[in-house]
Structure formats: structure tokens, C-alpha cells
C-alpha atoms as a PDB file:
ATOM      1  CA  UNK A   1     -73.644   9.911  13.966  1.00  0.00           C
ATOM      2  CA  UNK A   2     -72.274  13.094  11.785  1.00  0.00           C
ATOM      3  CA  UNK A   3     -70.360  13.905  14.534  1.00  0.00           C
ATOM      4  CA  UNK A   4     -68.937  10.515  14.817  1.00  0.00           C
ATOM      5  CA  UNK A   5     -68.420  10.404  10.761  1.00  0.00           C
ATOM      6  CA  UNK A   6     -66.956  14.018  11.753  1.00  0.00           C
ATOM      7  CA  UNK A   7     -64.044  12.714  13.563  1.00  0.00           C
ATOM      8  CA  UNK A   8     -63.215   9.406  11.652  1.00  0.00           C
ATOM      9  CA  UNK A   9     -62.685  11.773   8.972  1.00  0.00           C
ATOM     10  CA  UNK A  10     -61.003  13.676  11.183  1.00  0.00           C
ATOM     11  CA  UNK A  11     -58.692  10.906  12.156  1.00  0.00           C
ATOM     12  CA  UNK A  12     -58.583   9.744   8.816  1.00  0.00           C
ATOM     13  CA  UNK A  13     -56.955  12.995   7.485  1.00  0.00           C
ATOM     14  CA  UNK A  14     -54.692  12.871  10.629  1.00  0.00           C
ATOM     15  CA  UNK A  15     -53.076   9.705   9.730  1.00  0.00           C
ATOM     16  CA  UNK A  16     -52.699  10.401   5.917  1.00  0.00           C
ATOM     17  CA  UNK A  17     -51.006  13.632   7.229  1.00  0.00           C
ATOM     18  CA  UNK A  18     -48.719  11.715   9.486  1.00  0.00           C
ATOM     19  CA  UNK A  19     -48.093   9.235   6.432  1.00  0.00           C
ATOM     20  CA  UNK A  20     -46.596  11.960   4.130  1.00  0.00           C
ATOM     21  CA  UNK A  21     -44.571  12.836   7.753  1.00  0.00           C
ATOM     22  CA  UNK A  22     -43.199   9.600   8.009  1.00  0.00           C
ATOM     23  CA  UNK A  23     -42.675   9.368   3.910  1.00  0.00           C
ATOM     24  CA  UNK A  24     -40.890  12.729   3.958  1.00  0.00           C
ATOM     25  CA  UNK A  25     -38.855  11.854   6.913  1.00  0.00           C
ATOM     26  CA  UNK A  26     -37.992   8.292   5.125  1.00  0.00           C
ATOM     27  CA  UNK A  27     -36.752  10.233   1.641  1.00  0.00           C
ATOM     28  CA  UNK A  28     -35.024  12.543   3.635  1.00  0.00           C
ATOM     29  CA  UNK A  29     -32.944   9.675   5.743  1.00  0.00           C
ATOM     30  CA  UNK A  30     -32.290   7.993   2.652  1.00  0.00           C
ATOM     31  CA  UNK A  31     -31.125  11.235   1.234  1.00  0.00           C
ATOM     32  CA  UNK A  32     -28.843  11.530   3.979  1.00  0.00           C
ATOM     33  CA  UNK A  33     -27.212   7.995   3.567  1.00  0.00           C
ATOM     34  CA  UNK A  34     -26.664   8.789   0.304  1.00  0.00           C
ATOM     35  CA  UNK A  35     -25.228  11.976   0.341  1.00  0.00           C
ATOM     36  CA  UNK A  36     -23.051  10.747   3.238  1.00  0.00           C
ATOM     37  CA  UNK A  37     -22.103   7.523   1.053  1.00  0.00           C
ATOM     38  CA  UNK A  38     -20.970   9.747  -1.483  1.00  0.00           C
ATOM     39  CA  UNK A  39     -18.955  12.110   0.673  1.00  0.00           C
ATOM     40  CA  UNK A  40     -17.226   8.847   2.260  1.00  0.00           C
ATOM     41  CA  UNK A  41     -16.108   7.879  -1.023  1.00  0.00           C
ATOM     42  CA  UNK A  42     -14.728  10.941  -1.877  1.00  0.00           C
ATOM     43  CA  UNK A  43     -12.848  11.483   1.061  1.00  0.00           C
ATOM     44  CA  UNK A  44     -11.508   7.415  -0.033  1.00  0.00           C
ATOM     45  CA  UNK A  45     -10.995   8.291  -3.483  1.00  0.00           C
ATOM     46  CA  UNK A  46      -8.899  11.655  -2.096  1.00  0.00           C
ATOM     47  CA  UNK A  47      -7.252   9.920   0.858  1.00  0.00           C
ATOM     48  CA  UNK A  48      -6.144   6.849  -1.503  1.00  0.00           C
ATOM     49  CA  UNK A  49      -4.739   9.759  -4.280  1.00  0.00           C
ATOM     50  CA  UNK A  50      -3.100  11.449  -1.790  1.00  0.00           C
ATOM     51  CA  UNK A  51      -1.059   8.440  -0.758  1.00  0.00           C
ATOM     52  CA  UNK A  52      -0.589   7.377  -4.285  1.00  0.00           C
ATOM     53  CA  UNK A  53       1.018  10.124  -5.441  1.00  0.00           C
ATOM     54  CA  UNK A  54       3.318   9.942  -1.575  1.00  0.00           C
ATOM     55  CA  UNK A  55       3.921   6.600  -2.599  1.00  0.00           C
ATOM     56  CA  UNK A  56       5.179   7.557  -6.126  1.00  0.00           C
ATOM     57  CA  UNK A  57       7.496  10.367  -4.575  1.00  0.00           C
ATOM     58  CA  UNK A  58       9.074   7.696  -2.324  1.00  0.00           C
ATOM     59  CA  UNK A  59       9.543   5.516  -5.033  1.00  0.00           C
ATOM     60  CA  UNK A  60      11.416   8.065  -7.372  1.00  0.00           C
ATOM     61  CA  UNK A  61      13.692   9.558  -4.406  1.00  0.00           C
ATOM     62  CA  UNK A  62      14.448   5.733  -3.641  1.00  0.00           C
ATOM     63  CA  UNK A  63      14.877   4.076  -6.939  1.00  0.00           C
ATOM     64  CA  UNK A  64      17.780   5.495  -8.020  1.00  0.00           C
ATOM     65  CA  UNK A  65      19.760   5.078  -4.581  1.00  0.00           C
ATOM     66  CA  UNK A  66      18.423   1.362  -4.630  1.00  0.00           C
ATOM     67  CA  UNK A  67      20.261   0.992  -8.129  1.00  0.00           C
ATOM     68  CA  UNK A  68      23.230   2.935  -7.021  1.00  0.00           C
ATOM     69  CA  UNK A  69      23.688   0.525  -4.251  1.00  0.00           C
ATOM     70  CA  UNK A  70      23.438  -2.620  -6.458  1.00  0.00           C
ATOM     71  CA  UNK A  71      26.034  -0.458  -8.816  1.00  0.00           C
ATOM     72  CA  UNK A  72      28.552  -0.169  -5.574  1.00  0.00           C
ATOM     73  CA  UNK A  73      27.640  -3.513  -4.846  1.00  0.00           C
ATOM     74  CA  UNK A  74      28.908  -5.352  -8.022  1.00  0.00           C
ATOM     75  CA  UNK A  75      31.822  -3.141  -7.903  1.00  0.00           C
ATOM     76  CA  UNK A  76      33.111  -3.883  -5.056  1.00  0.00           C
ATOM     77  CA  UNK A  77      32.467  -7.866  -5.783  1.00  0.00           C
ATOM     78  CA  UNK A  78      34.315  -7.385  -8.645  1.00  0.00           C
ATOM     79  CA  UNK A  79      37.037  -5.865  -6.928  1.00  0.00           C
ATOM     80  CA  UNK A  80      37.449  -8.405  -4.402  1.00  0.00           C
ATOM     81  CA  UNK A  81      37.217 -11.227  -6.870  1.00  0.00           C
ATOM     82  CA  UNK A  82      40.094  -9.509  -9.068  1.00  0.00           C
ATOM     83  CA  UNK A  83      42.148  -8.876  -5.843  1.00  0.00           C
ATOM     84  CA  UNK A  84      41.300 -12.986  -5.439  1.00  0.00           C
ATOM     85  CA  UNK A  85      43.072 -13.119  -8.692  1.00  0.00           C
ATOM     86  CA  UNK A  86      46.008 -11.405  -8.323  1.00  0.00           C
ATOM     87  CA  UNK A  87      46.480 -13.251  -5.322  1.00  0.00           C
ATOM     88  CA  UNK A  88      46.514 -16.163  -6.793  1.00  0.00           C
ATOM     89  CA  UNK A  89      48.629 -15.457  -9.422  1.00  0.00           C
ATOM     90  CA  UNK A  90      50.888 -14.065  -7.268  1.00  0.00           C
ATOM     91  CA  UNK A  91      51.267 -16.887  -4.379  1.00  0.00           C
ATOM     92  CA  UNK A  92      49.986 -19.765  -6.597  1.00  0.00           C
ATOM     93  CA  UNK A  93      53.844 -21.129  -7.202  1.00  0.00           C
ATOM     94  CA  UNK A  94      54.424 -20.511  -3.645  1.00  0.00           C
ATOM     95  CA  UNK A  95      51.172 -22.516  -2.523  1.00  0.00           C
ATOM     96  CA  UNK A  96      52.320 -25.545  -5.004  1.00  0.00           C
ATOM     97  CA  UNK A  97      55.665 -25.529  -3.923  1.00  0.00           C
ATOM     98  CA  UNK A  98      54.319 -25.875  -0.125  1.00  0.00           C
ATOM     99  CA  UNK A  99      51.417 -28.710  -0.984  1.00  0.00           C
ATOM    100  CA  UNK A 100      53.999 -30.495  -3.019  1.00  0.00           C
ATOM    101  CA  UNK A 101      56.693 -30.490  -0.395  1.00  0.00           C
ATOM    102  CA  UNK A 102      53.955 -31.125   1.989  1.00  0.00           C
ATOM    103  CA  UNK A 103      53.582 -34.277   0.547  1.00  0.00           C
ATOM    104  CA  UNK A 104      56.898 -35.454  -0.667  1.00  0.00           C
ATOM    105  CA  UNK A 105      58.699 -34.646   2.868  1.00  0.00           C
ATOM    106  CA  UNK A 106      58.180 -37.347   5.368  1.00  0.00           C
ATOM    107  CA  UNK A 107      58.519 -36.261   9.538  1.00  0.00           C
END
């Protein structure tokens, strides 16, 4: 019978010992899925500065041609409208002349 108490204690102290294993080994996993959490977002929070500050270079090299284009842009409407003009002013009597004898000439 002591011998038997013997090893339940035994066994007893085995599995409390194997508890604090398994304990340990949980806060030590959890540790790790933290830690690696953490390092994941950091890497994010680098990665997604990183392409911020690309994206912000882009956008100043780009901005000012995309303005200089509009600039060109209304320009050269505005040149073709005033070479519409002078056109017009030009030819107009000549186009009245032809619509009106257009109409008053019969075939």
C-alpha cells in the first residue's frame, strides 16, 4: 500500500510537471504569435510608407506636366478658335455672296 501511495504520488508529481510543460509551451506559442503579429505589422506599416512616399514622388514629377498639358491644351484651342475667326471674317462676304446667289439664281 505505501508503495502504491509511492507511485500515485509519483504520477501525481509527473503530471503537474508535464502541466507547467504544456503551460510553458502554451505562453511561449502565444508569445510567438504575438511577436510575429507585431513584426507583420511593421513590415505593413513600412511597406505601406514606403509606397506612400513613391506615390508622393510620382505625383510631384507628374503634376506639373499634367498642368502643362492642360496649359498647351487651351492654347492651342484658343488658337484654332481665333484662326476660326479670322476665317470668318475674312471669307464671311464671300460665303454670303455665294448662299445669296445660291438662292436667287435659278438652273
Amino acid at each position: 500500500s505505501a508503495q502504491n501511495s509511492a507511485g500515485i504520488s509519483t504520477l501525481l508529481e509527473a503530471e503537474r510537471e508535464a502541466q507547467k510543460i504544456v503551460a510553458k509551451a502554451r505562453a511561449y506559442r502565444t508569445q510567438r504569435v504575438k511577436d510575429a503579429r507585431a513584426e507583420a505589422q511593421k513590415e505593413i506599416e513600412s511597406y505601406k510608407s514606403q509606397k506612400e512616399s513613391e506615390f508622393q514622388t510620382f505625383e510631384m514629377e507628374h503634376s506639373g506636366s499634367v498642368q502643362k498639358l492642360e496649359e498647351q491644351a487651351a492654347q492651342d484651342a484658343e488658337g484654332a478658335l481665333q484662326r476660326i475667326r479670322e476665317a470668318g471674317v475674312k471669307k464671311g462676304e464671300e460665303v454670303v455672296q455665294v448662299l445669296i446667289s445660291g438662292v436667287t439664281e435659278v438652273s
